[in-house]
C-alpha atoms as a PDB file:
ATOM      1  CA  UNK A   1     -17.789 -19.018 -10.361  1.00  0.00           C
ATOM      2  CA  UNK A   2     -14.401 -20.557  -9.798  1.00  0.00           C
ATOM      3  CA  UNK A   3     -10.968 -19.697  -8.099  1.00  0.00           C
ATOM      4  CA  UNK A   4      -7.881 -19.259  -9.700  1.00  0.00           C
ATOM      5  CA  UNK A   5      -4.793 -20.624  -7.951  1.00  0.00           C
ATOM      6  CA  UNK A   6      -4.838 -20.424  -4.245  1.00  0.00           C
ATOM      7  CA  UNK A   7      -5.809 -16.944  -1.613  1.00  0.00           C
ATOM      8  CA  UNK A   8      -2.649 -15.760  -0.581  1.00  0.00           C
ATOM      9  CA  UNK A   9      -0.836 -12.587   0.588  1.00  0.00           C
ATOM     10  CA  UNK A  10      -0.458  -9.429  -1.802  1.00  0.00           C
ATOM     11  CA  UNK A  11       2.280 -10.307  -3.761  1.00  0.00           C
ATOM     12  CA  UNK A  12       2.903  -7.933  -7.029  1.00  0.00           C
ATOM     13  CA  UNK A  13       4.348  -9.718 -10.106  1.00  0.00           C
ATOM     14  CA  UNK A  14       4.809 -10.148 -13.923  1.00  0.00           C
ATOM     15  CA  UNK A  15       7.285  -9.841 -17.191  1.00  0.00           C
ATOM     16  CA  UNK A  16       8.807  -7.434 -19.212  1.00  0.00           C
ATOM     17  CA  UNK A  17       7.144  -6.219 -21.823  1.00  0.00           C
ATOM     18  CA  UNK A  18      10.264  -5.046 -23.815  1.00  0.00           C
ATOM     19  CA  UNK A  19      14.083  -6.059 -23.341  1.00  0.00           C
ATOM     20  CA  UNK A  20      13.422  -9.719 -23.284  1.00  0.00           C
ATOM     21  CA  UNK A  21      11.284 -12.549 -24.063  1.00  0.00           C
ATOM     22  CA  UNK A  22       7.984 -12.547 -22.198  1.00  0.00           C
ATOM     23  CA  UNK A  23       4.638 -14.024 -21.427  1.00  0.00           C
ATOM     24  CA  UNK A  24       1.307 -12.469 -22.246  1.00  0.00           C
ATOM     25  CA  UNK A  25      -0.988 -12.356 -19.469  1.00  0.00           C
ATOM     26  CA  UNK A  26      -2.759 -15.363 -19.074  1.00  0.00           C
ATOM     27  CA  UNK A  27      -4.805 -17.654 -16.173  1.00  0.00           C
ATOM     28  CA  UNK A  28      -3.465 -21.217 -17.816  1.00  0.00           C
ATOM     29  CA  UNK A  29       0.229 -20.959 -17.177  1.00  0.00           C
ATOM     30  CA  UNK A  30       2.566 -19.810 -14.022  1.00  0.00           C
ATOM     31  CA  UNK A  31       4.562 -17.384 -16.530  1.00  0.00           C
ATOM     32  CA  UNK A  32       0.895 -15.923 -17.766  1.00  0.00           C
ATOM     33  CA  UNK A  33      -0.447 -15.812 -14.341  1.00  0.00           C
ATOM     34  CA  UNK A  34       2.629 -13.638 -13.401  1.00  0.00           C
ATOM     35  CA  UNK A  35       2.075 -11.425 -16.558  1.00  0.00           C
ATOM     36  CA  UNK A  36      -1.336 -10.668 -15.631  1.00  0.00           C
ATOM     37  CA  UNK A  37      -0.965  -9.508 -11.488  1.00  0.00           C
ATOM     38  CA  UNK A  38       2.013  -7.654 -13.327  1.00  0.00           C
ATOM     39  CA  UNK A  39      -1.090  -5.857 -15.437  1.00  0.00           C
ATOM     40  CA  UNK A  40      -2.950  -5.154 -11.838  1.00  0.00           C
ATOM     41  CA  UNK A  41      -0.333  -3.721 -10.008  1.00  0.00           C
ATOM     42  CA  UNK A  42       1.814  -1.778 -12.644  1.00  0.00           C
ATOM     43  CA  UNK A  43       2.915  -2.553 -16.200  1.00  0.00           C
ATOM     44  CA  UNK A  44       4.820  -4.728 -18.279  1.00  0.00           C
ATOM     45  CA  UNK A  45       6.617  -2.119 -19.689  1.00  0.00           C
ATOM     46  CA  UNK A  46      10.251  -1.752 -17.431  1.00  0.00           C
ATOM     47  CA  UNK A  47      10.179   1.192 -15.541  1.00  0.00           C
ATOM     48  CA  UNK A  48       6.865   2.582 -16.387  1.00  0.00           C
ATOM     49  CA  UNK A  49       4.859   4.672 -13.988  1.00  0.00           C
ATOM     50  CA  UNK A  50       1.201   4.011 -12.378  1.00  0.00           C
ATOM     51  CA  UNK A  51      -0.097   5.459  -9.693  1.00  0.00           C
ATOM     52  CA  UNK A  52      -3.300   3.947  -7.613  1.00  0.00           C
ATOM     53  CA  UNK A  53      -5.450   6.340  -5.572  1.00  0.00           C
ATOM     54  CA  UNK A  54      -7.851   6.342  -2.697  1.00  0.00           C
ATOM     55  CA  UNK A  55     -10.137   7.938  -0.051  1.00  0.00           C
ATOM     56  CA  UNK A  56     -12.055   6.722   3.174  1.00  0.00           C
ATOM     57  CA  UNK A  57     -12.369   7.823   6.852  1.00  0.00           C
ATOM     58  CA  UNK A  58     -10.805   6.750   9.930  1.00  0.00           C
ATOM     59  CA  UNK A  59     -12.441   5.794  13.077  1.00  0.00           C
ATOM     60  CA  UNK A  60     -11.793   5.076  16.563  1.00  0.00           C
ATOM     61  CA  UNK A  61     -13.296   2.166  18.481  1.00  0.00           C
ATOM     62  CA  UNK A  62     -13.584   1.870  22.244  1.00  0.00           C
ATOM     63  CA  UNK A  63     -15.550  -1.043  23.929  1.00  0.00           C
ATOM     64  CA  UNK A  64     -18.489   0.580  25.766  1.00  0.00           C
ATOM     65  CA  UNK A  65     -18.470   3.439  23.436  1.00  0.00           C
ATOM     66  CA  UNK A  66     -19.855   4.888  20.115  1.00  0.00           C
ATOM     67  CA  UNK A  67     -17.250   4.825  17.281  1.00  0.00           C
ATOM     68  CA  UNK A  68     -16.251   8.088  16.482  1.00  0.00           C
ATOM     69  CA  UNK A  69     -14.919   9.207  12.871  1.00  0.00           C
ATOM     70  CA  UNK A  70     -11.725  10.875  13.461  1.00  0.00           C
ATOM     71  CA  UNK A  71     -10.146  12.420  10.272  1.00  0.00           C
ATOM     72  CA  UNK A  72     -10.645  11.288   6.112  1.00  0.00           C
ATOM     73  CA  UNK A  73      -7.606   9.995   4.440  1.00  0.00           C
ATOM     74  CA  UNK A  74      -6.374   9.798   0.730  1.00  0.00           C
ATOM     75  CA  UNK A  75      -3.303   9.116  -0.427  1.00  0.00           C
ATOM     76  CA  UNK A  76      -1.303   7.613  -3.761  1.00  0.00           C
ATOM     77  CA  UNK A  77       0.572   5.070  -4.194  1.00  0.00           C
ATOM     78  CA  UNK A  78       3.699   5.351  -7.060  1.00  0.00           C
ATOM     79  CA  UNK A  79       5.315   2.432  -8.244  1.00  0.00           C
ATOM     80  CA  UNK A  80       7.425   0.987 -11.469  1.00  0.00           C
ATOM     81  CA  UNK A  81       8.460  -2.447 -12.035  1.00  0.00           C
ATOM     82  CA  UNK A  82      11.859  -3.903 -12.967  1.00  0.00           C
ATOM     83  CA  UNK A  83      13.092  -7.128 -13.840  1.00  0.00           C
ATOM     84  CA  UNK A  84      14.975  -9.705 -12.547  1.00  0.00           C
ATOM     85  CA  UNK A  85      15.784 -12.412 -14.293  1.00  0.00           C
ATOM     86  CA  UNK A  86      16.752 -16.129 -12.415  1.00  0.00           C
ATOM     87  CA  UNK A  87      17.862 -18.844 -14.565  1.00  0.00           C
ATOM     88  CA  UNK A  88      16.427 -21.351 -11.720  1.00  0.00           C
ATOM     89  CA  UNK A  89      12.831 -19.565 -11.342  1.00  0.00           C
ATOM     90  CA  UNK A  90      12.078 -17.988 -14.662  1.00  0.00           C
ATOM     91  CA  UNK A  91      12.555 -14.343 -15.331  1.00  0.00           C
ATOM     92  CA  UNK A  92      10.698 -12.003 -12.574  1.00  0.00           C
ATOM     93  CA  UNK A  93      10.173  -8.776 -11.570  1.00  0.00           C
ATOM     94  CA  UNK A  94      10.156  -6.768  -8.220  1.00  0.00           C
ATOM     95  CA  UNK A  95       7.928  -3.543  -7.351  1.00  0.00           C
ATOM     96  CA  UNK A  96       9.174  -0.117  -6.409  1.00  0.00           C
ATOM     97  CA  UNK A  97       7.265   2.145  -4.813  1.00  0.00           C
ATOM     98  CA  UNK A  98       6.458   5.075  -2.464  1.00  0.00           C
ATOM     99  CA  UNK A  99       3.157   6.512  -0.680  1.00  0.00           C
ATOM    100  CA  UNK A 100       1.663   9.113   1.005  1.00  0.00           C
ATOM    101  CA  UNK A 101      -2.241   9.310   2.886  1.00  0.00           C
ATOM    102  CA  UNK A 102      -2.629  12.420   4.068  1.00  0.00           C
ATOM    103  CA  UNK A 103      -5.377  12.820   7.134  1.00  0.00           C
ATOM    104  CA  UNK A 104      -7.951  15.299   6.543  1.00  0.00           C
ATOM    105  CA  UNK A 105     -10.837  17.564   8.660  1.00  0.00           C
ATOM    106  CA  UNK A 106     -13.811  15.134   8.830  1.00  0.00           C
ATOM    107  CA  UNK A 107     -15.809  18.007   7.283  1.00  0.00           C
ATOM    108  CA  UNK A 108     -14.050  19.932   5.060  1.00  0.00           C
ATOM    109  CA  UNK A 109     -11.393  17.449   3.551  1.00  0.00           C
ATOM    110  CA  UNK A 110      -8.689  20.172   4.438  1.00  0.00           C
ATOM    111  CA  UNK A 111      -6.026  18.918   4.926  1.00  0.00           C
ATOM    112  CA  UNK A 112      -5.055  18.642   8.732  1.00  0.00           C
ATOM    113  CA  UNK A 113      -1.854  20.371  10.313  1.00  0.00           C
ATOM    114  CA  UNK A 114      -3.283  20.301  13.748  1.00  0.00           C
ATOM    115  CA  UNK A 115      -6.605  18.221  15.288  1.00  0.00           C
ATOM    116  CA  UNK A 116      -8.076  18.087  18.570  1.00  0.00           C
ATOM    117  CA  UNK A 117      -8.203  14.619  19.849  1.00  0.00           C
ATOM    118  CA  UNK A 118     -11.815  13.919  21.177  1.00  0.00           C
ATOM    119  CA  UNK A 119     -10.418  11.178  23.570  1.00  0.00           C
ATOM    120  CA  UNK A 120      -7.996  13.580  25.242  1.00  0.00           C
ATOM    121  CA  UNK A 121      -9.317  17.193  24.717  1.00  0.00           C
ATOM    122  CA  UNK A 122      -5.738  18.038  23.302  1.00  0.00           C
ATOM    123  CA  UNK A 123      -4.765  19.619  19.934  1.00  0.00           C
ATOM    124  CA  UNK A 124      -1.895  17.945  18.584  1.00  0.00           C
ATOM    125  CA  UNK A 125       0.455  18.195  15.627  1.00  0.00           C
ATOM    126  CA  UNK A 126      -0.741  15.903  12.831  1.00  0.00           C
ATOM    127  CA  UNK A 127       2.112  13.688  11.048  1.00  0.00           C
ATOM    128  CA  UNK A 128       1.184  12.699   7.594  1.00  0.00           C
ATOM    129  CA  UNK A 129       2.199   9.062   6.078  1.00  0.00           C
ATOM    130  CA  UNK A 130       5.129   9.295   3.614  1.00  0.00           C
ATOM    131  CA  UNK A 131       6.943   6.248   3.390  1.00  0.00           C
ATOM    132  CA  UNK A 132       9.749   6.278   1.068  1.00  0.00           C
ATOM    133  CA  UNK A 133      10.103   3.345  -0.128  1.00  0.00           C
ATOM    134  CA  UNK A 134       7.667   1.095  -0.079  1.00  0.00           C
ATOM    135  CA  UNK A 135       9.133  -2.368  -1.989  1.00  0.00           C
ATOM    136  CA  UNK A 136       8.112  -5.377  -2.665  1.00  0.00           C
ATOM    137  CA  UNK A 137      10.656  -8.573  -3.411  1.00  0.00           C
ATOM    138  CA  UNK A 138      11.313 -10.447  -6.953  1.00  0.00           C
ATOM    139  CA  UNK A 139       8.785 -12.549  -7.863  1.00  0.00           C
ATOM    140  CA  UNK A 140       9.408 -15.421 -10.221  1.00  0.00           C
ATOM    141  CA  UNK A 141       6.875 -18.094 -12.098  1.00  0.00           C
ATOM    142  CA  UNK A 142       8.534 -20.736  -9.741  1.00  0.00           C
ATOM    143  CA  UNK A 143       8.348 -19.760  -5.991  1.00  0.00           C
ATOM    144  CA  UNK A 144      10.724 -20.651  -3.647  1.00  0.00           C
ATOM    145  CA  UNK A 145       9.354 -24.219  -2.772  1.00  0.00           C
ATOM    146  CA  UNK A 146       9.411 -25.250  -6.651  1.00  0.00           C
ATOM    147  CA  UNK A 147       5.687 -25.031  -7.116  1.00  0.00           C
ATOM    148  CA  UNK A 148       3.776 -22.657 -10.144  1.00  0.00           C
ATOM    149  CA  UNK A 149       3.075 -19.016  -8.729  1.00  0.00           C
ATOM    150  CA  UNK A 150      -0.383 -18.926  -7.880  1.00  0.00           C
ATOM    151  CA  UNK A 151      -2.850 -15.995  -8.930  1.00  0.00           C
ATOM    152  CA  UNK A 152      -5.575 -15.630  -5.991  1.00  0.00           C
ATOM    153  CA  UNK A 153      -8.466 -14.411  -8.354  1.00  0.00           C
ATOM    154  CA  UNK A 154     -11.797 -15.132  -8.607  1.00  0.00           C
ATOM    155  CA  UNK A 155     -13.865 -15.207 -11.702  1.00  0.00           C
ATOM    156  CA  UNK A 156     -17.711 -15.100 -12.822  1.00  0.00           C
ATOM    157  CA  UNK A 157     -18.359 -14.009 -16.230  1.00  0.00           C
ATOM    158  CA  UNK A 158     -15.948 -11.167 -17.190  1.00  0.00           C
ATOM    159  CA  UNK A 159     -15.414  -9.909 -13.788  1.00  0.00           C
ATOM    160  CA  UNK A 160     -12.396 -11.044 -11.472  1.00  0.00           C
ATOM    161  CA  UNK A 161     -11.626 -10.052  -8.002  1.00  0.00           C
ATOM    162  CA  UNK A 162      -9.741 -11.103  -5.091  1.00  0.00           C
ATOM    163  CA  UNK A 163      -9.740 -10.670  -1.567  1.00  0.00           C
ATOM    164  CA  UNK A 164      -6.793 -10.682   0.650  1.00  0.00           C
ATOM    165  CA  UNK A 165      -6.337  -9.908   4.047  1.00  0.00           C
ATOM    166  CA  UNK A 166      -2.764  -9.551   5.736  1.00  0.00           C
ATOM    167  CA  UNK A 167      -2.133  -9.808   9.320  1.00  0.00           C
ATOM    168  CA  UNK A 168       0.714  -7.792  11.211  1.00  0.00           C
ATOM    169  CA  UNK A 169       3.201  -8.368  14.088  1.00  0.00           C
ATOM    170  CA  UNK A 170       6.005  -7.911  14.610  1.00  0.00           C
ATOM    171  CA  UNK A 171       8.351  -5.745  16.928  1.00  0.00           C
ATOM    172  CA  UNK A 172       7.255  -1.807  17.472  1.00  0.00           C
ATOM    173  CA  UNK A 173      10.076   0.517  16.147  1.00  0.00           C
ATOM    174  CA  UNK A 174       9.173   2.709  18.218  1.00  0.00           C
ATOM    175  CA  UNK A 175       8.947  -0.146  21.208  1.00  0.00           C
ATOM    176  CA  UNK A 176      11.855  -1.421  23.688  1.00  0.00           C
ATOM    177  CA  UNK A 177      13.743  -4.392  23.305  1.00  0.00           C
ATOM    178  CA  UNK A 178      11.659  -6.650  25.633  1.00  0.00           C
ATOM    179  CA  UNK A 179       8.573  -6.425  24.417  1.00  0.00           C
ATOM    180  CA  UNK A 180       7.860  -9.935  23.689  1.00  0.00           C
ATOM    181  CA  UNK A 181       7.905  -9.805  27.456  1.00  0.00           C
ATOM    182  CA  UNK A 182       6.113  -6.475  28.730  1.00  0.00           C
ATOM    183  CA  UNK A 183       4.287  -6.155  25.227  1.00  0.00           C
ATOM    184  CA  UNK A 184       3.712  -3.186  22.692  1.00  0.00           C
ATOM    185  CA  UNK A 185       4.176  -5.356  19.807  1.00  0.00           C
ATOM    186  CA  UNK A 186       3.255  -3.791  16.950  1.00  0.00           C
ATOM    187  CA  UNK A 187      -0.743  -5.900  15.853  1.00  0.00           C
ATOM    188  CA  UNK A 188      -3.011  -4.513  12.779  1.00  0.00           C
ATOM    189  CA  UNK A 189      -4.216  -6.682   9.623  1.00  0.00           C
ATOM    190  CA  UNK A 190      -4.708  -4.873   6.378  1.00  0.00           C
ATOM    191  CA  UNK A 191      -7.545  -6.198   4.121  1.00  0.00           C
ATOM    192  CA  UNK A 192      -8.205  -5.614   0.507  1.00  0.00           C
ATOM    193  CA  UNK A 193     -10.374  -5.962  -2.321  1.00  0.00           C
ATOM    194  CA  UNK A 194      -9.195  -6.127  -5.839  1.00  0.00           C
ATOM    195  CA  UNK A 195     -11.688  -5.935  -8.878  1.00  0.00           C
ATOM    196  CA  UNK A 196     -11.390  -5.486 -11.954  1.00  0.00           C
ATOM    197  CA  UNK A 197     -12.566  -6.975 -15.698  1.00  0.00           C
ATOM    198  CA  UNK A 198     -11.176  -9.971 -17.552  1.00  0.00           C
ATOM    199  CA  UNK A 199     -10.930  -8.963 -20.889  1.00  0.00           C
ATOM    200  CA  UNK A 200      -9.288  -5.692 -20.048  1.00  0.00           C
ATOM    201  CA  UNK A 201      -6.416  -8.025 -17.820  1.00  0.00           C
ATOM    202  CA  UNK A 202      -5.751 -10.257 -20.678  1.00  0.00           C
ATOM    203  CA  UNK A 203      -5.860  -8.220 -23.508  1.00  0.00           C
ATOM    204  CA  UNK A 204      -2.672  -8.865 -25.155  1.00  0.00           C
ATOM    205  CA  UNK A 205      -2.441  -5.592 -26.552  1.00  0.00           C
ATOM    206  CA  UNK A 206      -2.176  -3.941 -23.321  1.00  0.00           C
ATOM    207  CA  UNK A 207       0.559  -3.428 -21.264  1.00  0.00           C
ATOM    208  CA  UNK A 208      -1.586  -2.201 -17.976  1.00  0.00           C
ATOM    209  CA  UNK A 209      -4.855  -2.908 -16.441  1.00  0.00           C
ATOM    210  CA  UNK A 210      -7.448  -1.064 -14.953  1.00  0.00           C
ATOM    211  CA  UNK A 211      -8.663  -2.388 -11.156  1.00  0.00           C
ATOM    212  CA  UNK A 212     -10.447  -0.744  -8.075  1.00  0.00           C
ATOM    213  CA  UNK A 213      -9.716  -1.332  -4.862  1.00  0.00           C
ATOM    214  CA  UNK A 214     -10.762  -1.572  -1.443  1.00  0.00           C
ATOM    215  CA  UNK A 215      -9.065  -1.056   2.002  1.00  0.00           C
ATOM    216  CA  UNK A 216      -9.524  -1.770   5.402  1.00  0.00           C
ATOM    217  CA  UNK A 217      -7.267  -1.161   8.446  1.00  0.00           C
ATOM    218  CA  UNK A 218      -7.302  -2.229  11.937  1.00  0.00           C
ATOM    219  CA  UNK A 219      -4.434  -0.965  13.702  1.00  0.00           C
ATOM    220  CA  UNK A 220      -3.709   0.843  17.006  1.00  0.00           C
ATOM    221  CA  UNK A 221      -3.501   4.744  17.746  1.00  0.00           C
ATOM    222  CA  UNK A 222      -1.182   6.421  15.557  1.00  0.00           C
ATOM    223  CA  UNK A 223       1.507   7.964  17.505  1.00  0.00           C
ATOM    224  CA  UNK A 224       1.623  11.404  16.407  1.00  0.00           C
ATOM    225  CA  UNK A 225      -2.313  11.065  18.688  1.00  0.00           C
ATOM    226  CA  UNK A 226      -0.575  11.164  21.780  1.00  0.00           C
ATOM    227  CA  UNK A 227      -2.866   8.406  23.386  1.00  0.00           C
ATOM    228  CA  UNK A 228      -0.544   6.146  25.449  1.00  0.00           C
ATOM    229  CA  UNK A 229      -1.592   3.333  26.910  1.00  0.00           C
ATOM    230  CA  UNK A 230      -5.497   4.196  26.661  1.00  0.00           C
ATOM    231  CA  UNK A 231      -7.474   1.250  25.528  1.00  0.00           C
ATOM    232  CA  UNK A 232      -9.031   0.878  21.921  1.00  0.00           C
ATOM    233  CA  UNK A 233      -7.995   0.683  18.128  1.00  0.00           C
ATOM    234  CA  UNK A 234      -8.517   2.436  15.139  1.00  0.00           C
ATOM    235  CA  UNK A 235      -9.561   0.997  11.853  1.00  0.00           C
ATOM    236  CA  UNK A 236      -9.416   2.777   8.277  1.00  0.00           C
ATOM    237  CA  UNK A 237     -12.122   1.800   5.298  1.00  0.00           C
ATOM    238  CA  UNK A 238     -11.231   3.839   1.975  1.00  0.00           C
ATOM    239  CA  UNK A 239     -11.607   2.928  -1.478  1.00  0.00           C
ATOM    240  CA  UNK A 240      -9.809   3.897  -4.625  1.00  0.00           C
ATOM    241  CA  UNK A 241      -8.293   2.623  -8.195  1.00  0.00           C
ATOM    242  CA  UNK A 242      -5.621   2.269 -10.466  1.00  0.00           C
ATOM    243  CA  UNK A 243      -5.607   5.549 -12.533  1.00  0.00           C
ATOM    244  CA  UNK A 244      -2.284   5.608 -14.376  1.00  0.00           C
ATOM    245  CA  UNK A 245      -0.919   8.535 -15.077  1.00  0.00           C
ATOM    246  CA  UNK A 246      -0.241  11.285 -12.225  1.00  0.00           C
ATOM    247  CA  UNK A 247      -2.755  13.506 -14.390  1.00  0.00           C
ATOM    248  CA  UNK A 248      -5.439  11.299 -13.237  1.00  0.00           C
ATOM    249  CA  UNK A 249      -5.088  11.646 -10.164  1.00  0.00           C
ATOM    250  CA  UNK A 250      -8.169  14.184  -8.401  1.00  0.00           C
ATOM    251  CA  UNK A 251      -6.714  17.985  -9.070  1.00  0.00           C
ATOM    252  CA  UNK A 252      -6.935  18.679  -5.637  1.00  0.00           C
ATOM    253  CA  UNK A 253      -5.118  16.284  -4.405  1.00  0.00           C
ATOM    254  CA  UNK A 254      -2.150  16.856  -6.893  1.00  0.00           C
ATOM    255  CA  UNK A 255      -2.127  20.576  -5.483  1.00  0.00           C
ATOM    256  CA  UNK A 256      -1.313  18.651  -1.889  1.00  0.00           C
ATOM    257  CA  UNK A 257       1.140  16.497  -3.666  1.00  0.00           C
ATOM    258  CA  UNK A 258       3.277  19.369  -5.101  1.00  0.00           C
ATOM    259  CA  UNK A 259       3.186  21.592  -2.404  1.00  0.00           C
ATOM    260  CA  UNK A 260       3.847  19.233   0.458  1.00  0.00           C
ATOM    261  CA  UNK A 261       4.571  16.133  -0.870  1.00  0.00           C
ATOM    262  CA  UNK A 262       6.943  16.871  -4.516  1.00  0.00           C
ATOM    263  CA  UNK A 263       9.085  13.710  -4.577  1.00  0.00           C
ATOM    264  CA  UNK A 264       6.012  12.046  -4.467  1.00  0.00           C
ATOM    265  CA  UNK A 265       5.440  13.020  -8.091  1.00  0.00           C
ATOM    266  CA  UNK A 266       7.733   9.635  -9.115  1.00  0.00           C
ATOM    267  CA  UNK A 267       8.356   6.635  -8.155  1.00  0.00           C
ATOM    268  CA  UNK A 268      12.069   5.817  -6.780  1.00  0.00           C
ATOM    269  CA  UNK A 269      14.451   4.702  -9.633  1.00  0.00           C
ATOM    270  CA  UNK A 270      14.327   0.659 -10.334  1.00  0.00           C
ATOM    271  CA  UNK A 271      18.014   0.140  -8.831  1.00  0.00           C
ATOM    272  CA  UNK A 272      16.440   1.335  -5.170  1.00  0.00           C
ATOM    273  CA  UNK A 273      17.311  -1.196  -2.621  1.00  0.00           C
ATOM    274  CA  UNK A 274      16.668   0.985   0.689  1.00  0.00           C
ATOM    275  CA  UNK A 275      14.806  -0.595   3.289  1.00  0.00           C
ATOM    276  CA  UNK A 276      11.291  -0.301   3.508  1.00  0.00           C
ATOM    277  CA  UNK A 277       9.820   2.271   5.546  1.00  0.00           C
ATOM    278  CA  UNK A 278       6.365   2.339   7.539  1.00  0.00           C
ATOM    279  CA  UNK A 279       4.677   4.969   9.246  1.00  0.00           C
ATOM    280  CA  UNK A 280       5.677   4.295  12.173  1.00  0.00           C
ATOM    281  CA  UNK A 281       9.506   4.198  11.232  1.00  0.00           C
ATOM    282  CA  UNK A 282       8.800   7.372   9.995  1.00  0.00           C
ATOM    283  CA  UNK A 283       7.454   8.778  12.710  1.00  0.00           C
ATOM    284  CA  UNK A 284      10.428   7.503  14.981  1.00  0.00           C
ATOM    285  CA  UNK A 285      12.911   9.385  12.065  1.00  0.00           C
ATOM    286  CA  UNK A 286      10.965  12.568  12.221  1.00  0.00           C
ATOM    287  CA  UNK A 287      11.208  12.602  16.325  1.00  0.00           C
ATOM    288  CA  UNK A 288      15.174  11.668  16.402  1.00  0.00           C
ATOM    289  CA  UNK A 289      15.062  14.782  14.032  1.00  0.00           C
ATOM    290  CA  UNK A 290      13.443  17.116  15.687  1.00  0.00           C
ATOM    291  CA  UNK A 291      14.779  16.187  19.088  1.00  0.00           C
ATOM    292  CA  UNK A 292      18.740  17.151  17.619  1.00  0.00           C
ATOM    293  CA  UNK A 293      17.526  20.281  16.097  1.00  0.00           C
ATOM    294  CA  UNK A 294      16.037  20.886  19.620  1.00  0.00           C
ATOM    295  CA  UNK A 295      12.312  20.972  18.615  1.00  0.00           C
ATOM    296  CA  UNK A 296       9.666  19.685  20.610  1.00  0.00           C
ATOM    297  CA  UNK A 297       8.754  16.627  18.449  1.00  0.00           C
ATOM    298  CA  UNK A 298       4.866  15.926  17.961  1.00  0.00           C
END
């Protein structure tokens, strides 16, 4: 067993395949390291489409309590890659993207408009994740500091994986502006697990590889819960892969996509420089909304 580069945070990367001179995927050099997390996360093809996929179940966690599971998720992920070239830091790319995860009954996998919060005894209106977009900056084989990107894998036989986990905080959109001193700073980590094979990452005569993934999420309530300042956390475990095309994504799940969720069909075009949206600046959006319509928000 052995580790390639160094653990750090997701970062997505790689080359063009067409349009310009490129490297093929590779663990020995920064320019092939940054081919091959190009593979994993899209393709080296400019502007191509992938889409990854999961499932899992959400919980909630109170000290003194049983966990209790709350809702399933799946969502999608859709993302292209573009280029940027730097004549300083080698030619680059950056990642567009957008995502949904859609919260479903805990028994049925329907998906939920409404749920009755077991903490409160309240039904409340369920608000569905749809962040639009959800970017990543230009990575180059030289980062910032001058040293050779990195690519956090590790290897044993023809298998490669990589754990990452990514801690959060950082001011709560939907927060005042003192809370470094009365608190409500926003606090979750996201952890992953990336797998996938060797031989199918640095085949040369692919412009895309195949990985699976894993997910966990600690985080607090989700707004749209309505559960205040009532102690506890929720975390999310949900698995999922890389599956390409939007036809491979579950059937029933594209039904939800192109009734509820159409512009989720494609990624946004490679020029998009919007800022990033989360689901909590989403949620924030969706209240202003309603609230100048004059509907009661959720």
């Amino acid at each position: 067993m052995k580790l390639i580069g160094r653990i750090c945070a997701p970062v997505l990367a790689g080359l063009l395949l067409a349009g310009m001179a490129h490297a093929s995927a590779s663990l020995d050099t920064a320019e092939g390291r940054l081919a091959a997390y190009r593979k994993m996360q899209c393709s080296l093809i400019d502007g191509k489409e992938s889409f990854f996929w999961w499932t899992g179940t959400a919980y909630g966690h109170v000290a003194g309590q049983p966990d209790i599971r709350l809702f399933r998720v799946e969502g999608i992920n859709v993302r292209r890659c573009a280029s940027v070239p730097n004549a300083e830091r080698g030619d680059g790319f950056r990642l567009i993207s957008r995502e949904i995860l859609v919260y479903q009954d805990i028994e049925t996998g329907e998906m939920l408009h409404t749920w009755e919060n077991p903490y409160t005894g309240e039904t409340v209106e369920v608000l569905h994740v749809a962040n639009d977009p959800v970017n990543q900056p230009a990575q180059h084989p030289l980062t910032r500091n001058g040293s050779e990107y990195p690519l956090p894998l590790v290897t044993q036989g023809n298998d490669w994986w990589w754990s990452a986990a990514v801690p959060l905080f950082y001011p709560n959109p939907l927060g005042g502006d003192y809370q470094k001193y009365v608190g409500g700073t926003y606090h979750a980590t996201e952890m992953f697990n990336f797998k996938g094979k060797l031989d199918d990452l640095l085949d040369a005569g692919s412009d895309s590889a195949t990985l699976f993934v894993g997910w966990v999420r600690l985080a607090q309530w989700l707004p749209w819960m309505e559960m205040g300042s009532r102690t506890g956390k929720m975390y999310f475990h949900a698995g999922g892969k890389k599956v390409g095309d939007y036809e491979n994504v579950p059937a029933d799940f594209r039904a939800v996509i192109e009734e509820h969720f159409p512009l989720y069909r494609h990624a946004p075009p490679m020029d998009d420089n919007r800022p990033n949206e989360t689901s909590w600046t989403y949620f924030k959006k969706v209240m202003e909304a309603r609230e100048d319509q004059g509907v009661n928000a959720p």
